[in-house]
PDB file of N, CA and C in Angstrom:
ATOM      1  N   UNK A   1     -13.493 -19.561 -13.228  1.00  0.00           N
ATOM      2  CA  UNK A   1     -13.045 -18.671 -14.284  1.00  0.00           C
ATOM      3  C   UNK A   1     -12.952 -17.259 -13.725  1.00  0.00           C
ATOM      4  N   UNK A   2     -11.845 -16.762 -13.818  1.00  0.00           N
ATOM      5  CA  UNK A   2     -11.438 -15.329 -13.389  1.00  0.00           C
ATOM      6  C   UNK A   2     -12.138 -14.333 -14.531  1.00  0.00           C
ATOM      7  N   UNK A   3     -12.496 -13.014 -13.923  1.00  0.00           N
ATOM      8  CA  UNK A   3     -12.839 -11.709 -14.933  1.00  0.00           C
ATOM      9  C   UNK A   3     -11.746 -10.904 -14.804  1.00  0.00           C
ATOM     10  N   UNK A   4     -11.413 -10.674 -16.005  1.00  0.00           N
ATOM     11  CA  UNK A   4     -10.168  -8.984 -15.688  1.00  0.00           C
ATOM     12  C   UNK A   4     -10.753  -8.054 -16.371  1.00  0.00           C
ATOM     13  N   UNK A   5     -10.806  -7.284 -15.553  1.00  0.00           N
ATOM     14  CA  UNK A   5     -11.446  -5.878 -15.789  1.00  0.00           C
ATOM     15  C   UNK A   5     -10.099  -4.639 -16.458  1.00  0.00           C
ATOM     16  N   UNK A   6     -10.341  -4.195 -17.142  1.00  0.00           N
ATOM     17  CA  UNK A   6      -9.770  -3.559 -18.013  1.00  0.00           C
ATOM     18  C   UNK A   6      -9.544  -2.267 -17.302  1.00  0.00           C
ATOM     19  N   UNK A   7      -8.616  -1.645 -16.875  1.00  0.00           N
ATOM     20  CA  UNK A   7      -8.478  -0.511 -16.091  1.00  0.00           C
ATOM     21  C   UNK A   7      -7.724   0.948 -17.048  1.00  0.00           C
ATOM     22  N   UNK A   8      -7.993   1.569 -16.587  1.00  0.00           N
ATOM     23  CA  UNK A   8      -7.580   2.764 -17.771  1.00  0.00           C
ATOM     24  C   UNK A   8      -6.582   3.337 -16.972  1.00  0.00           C
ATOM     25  N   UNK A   9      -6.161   4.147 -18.150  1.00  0.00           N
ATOM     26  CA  UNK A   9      -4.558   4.600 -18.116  1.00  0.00           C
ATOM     27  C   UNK A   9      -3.913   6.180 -17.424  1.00  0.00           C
ATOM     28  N   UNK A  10      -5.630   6.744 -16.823  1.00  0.00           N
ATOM     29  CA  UNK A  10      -5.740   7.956 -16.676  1.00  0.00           C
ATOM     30  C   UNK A  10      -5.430   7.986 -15.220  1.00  0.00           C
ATOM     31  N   UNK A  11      -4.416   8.590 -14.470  1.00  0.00           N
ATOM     32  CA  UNK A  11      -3.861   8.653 -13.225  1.00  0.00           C
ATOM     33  C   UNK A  11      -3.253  10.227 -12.809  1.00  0.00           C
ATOM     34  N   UNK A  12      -3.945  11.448 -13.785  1.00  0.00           N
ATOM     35  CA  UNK A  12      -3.472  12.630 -13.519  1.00  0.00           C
ATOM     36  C   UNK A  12      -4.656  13.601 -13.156  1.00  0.00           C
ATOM     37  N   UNK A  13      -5.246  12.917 -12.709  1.00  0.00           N
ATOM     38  CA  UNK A  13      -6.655  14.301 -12.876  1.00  0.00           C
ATOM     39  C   UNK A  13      -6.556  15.049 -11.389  1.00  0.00           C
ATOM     40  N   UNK A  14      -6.411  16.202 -11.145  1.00  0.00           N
ATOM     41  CA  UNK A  14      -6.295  17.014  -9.995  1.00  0.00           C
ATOM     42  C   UNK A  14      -6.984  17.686  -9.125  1.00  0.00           C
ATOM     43  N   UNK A  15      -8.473  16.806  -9.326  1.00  0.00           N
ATOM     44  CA  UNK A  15      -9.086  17.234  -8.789  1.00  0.00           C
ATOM     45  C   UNK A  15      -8.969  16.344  -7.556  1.00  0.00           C
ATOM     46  N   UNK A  16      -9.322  17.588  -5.608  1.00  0.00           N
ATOM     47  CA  UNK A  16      -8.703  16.878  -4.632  1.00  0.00           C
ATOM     48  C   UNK A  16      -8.806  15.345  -4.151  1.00  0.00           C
ATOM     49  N   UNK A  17     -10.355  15.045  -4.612  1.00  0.00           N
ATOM     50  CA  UNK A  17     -10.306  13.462  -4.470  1.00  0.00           C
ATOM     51  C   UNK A  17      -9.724  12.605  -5.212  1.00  0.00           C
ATOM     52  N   UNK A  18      -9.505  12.663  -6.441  1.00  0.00           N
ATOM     53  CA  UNK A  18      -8.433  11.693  -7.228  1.00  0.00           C
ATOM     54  C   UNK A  18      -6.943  11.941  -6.867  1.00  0.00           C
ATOM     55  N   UNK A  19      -6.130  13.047  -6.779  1.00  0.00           N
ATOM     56  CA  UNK A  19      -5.007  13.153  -5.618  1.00  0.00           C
ATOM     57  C   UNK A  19      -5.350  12.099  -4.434  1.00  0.00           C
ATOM     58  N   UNK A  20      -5.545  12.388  -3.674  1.00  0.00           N
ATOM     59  CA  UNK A  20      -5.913  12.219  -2.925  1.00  0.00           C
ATOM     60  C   UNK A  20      -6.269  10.161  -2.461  1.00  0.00           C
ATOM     61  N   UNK A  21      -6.491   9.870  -3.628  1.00  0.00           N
ATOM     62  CA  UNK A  21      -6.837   8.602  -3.692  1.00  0.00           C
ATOM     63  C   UNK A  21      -5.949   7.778  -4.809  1.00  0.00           C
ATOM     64  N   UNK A  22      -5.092   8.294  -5.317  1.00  0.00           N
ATOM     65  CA  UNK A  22      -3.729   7.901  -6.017  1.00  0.00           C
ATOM     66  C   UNK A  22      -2.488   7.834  -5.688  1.00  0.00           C
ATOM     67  N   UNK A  23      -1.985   6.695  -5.295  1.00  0.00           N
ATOM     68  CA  UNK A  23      -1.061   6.077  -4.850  1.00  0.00           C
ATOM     69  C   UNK A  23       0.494   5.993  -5.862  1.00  0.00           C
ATOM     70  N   UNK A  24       1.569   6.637  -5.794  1.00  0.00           N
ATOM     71  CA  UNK A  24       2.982   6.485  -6.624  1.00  0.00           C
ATOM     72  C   UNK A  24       3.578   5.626  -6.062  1.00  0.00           C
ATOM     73  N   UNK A  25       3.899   4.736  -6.888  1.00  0.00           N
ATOM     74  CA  UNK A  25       5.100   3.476  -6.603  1.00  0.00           C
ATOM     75  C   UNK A  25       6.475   4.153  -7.640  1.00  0.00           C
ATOM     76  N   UNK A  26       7.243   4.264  -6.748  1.00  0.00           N
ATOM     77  CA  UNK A  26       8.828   4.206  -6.551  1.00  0.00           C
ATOM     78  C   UNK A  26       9.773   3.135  -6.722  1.00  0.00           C
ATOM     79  N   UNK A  27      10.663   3.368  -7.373  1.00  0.00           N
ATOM     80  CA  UNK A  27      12.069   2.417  -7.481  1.00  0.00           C
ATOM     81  C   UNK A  27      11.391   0.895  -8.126  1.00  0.00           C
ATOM     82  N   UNK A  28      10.042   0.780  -9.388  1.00  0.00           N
ATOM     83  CA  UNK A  28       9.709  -0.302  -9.878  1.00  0.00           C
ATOM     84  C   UNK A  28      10.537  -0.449 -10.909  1.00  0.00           C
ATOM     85  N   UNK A  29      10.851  -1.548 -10.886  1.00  0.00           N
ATOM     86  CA  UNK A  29      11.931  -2.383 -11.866  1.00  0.00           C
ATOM     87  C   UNK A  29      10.534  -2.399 -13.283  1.00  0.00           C
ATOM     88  N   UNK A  30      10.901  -1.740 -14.315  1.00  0.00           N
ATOM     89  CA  UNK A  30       9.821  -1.747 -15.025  1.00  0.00           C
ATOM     90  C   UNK A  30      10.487  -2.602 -16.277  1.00  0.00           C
ATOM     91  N   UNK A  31      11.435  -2.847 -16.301  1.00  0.00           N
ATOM     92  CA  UNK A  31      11.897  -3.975 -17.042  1.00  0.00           C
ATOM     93  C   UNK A  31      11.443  -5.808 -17.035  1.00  0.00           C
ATOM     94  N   UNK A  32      11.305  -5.386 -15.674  1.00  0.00           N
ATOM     95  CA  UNK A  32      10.504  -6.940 -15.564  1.00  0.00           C
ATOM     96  C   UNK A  32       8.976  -7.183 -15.002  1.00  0.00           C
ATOM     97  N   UNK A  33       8.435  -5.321 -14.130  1.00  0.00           N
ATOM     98  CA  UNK A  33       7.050  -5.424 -14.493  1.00  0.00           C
ATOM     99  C   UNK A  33       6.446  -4.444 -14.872  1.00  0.00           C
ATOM    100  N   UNK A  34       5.277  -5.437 -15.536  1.00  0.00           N
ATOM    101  CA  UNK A  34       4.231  -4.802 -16.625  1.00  0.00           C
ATOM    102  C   UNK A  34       3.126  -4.328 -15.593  1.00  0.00           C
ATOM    103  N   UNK A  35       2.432  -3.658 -16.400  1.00  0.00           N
ATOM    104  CA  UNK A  35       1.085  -2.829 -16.133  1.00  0.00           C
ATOM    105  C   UNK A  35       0.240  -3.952 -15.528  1.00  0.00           C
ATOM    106  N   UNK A  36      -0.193  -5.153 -15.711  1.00  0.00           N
ATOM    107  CA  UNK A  36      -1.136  -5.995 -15.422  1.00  0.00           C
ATOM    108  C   UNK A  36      -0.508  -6.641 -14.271  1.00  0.00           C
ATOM    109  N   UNK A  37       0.987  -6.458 -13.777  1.00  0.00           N
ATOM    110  CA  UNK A  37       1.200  -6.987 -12.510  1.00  0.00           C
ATOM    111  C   UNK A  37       1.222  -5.964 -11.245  1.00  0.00           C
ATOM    112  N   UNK A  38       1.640  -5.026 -12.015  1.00  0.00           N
ATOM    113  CA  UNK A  38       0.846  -3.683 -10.764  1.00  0.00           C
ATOM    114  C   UNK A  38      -0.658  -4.018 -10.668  1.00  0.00           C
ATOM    115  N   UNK A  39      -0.964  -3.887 -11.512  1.00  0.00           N
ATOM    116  CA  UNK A  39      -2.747  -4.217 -10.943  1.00  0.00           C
ATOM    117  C   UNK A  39      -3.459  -5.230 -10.086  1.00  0.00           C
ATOM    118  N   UNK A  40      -2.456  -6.468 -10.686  1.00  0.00           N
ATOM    119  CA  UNK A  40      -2.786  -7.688  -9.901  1.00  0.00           C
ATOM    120  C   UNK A  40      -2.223  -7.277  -8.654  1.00  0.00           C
ATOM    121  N   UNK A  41      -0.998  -6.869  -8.248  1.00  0.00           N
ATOM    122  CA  UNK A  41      -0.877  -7.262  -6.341  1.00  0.00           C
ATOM    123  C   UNK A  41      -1.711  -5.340  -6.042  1.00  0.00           C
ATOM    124  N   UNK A  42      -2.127  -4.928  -6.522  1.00  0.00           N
ATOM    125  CA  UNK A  42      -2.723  -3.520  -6.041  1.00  0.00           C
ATOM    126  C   UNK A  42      -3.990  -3.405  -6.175  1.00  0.00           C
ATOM    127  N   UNK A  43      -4.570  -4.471  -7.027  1.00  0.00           N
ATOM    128  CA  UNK A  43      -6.146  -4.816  -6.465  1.00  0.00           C
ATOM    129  C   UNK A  43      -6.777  -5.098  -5.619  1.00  0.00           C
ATOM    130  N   UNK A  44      -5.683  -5.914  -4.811  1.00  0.00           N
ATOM    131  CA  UNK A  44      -6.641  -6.809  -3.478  1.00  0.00           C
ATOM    132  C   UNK A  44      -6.840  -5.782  -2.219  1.00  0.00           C
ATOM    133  N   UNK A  45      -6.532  -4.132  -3.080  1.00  0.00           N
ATOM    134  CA  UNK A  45      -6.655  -3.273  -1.649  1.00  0.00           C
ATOM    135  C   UNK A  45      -7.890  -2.487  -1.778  1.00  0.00           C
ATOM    136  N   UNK A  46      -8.713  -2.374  -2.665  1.00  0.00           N
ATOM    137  CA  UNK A  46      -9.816  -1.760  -3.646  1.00  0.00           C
ATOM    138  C   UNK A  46      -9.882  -2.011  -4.934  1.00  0.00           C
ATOM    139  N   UNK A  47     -10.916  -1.125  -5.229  1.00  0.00           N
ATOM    140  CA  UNK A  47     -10.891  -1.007  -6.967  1.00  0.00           C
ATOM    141  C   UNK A  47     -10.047   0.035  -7.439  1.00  0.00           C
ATOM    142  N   UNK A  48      -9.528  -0.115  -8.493  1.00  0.00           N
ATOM    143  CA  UNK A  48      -8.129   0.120  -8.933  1.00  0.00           C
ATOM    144  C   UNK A  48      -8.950   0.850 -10.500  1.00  0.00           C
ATOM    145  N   UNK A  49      -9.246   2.285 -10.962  1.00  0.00           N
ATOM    146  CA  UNK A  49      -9.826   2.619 -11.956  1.00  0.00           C
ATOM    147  C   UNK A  49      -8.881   3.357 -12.630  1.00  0.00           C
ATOM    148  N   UNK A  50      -7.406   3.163 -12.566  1.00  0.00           N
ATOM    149  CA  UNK A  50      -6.406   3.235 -13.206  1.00  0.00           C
ATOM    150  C   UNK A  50      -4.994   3.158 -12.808  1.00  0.00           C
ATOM    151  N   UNK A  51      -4.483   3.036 -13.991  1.00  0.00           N
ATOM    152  CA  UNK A  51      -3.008   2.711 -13.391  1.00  0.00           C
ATOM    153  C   UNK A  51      -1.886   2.976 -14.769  1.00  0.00           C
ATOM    154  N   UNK A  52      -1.115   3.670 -14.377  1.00  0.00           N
ATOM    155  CA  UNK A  52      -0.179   3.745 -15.263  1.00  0.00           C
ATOM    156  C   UNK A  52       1.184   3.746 -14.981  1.00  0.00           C
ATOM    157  N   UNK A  53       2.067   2.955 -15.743  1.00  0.00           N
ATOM    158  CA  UNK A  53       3.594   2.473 -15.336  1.00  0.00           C
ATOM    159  C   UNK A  53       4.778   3.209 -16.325  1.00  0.00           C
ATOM    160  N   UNK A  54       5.529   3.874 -15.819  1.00  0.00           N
ATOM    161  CA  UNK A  54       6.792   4.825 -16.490  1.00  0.00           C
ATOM    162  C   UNK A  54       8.003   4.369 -16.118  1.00  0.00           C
ATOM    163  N   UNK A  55       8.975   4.708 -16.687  1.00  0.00           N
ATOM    164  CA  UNK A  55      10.603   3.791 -16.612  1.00  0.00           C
ATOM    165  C   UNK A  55      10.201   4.070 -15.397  1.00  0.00           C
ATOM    166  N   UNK A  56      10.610   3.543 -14.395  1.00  0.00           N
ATOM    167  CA  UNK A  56      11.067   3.018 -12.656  1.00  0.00           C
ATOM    168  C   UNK A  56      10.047   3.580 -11.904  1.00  0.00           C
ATOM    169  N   UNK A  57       8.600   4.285 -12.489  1.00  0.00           N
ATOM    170  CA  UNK A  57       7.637   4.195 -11.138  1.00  0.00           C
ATOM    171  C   UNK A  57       6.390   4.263 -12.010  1.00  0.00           C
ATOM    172  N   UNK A  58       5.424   4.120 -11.564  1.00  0.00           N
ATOM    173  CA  UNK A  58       4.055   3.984 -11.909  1.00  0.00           C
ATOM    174  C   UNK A  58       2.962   4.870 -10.530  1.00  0.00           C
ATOM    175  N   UNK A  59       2.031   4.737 -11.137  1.00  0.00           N
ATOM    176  CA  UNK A  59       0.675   5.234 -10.215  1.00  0.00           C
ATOM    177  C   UNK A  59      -0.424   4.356 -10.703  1.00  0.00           C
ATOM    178  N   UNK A  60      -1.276   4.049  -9.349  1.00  0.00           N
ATOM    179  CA  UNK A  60      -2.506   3.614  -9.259  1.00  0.00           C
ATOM    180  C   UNK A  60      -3.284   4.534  -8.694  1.00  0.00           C
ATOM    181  N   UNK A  61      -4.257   4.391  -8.998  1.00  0.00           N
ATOM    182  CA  UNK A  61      -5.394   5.401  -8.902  1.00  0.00           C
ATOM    183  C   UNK A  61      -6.686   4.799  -8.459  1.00  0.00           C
ATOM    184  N   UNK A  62      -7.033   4.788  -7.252  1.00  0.00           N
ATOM    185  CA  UNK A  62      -8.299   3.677  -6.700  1.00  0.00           C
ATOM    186  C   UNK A  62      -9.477   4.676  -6.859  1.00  0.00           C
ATOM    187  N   UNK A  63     -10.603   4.179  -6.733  1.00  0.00           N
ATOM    188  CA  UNK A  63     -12.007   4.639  -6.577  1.00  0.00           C
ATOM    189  C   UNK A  63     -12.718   5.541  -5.108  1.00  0.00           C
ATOM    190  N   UNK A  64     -10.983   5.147  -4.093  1.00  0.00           N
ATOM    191  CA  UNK A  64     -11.514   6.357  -3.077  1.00  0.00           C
ATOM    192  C   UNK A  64     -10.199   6.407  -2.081  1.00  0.00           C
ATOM    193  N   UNK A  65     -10.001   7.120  -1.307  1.00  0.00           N
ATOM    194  CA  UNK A  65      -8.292   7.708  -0.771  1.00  0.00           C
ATOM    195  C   UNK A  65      -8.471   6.182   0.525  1.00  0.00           C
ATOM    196  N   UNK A  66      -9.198   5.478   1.052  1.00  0.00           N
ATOM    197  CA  UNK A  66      -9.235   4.619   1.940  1.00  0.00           C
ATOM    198  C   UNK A  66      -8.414   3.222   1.412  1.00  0.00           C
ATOM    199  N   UNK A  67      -8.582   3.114   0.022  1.00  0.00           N
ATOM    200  CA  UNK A  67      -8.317   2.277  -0.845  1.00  0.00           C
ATOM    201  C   UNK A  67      -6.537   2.295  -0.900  1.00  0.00           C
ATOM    202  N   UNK A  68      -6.129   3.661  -0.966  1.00  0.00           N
ATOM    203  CA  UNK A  68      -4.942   4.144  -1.478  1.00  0.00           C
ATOM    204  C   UNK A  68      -4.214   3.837  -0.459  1.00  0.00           C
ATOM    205  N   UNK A  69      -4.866   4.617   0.895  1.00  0.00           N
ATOM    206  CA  UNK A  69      -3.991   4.449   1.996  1.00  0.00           C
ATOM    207  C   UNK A  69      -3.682   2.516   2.404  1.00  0.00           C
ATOM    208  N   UNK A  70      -4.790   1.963   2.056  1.00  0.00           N
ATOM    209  CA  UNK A  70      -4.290   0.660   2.589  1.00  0.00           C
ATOM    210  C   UNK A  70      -3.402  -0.161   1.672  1.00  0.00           C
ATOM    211  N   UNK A  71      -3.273   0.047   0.396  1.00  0.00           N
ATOM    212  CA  UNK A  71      -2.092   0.192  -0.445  1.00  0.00           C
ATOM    213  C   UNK A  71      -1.219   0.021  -0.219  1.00  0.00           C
ATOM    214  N   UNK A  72      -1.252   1.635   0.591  1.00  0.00           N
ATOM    215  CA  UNK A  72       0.791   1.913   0.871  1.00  0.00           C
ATOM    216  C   UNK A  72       0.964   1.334   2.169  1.00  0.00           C
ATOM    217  N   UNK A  73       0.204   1.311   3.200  1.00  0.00           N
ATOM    218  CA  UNK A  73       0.325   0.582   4.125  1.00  0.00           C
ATOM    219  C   UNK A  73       1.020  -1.142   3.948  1.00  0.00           C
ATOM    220  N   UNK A  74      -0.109  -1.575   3.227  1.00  0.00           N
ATOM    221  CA  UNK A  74       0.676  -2.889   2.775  1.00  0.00           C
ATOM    222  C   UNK A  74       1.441  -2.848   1.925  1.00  0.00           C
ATOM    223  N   UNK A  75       2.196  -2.438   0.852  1.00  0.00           N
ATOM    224  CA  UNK A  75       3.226  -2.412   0.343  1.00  0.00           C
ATOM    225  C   UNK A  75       4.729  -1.948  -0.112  1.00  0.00           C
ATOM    226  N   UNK A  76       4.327  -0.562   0.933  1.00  0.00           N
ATOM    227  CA  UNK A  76       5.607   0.195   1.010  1.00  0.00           C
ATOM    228  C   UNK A  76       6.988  -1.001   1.757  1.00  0.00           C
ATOM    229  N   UNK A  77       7.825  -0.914   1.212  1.00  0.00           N
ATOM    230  CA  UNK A  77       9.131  -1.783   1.898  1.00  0.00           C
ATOM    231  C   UNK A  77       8.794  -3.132   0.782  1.00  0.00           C
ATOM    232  N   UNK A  78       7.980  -3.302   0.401  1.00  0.00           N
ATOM    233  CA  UNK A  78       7.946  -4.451  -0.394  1.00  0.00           C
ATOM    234  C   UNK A  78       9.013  -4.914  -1.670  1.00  0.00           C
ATOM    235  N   UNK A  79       9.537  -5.515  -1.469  1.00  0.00           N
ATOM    236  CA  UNK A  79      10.716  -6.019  -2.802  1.00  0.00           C
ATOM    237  C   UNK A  79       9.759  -6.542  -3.771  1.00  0.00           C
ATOM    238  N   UNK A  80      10.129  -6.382  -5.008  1.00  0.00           N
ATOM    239  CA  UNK A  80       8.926  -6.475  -6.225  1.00  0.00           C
ATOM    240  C   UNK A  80      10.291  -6.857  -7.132  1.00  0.00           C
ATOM    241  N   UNK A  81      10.643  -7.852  -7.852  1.00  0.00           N
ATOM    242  CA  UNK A  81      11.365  -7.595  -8.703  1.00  0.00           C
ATOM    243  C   UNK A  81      13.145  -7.770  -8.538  1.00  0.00           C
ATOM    244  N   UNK A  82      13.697  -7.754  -7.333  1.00  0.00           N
ATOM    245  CA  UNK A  82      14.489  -7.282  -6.775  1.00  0.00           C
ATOM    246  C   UNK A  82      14.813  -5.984  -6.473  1.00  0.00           C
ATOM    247  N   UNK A  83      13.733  -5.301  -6.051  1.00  0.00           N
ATOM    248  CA  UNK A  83      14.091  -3.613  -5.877  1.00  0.00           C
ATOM    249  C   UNK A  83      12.876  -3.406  -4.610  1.00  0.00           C
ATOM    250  N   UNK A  84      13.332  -2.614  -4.212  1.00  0.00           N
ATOM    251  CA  UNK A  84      12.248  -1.810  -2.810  1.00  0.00           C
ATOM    252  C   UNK A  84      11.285  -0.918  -3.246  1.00  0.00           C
ATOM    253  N   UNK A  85      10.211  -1.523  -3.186  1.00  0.00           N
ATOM    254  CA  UNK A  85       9.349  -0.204  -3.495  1.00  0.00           C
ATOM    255  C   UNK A  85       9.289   0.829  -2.546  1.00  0.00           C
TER     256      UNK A  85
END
């Protein structure tokens, strides 16, 4: 039995470590994904303590910038949807 942890929606706070550890996804087809499928393939890089999705891009927001960077590492160039992130 899987747990899903409920992640919040807060991805703007400016202070330098949350910058810093928040990741923008680009060119997401937000027509065909939702908030809970960003989370699912952007979990397996850290903990993920928010995330929020807007017409064609979203942000995740991990628990520390090590998290973020391995993120974009693994998913930049990634087709999601039929589109390039």
């Amino acid at each position: 039995m899987s747990l899903k942890v409920q992640t919040s929606n807060i991805t703007n706070k400016n202070d330098p470590k949350s910058i810093n550890s928040r990741v923008f996804i680009g060119n997401l087809n937000t027509a065909m994904v939702k908030k809970s499928d960003v989370e699912t393939i952007f979990c397996k890089y850290g903990r993920v303590v928010g995330c929020s999705v807007h017409k064609g891009y979203a942000f995740v927001q991990y628990s520390n910038e090590r998290h973020a960077r391995a993120a974009v590492l693994g998913e930049n160039g990634r087709v999601l949807a039929g589109q390039t992130l």
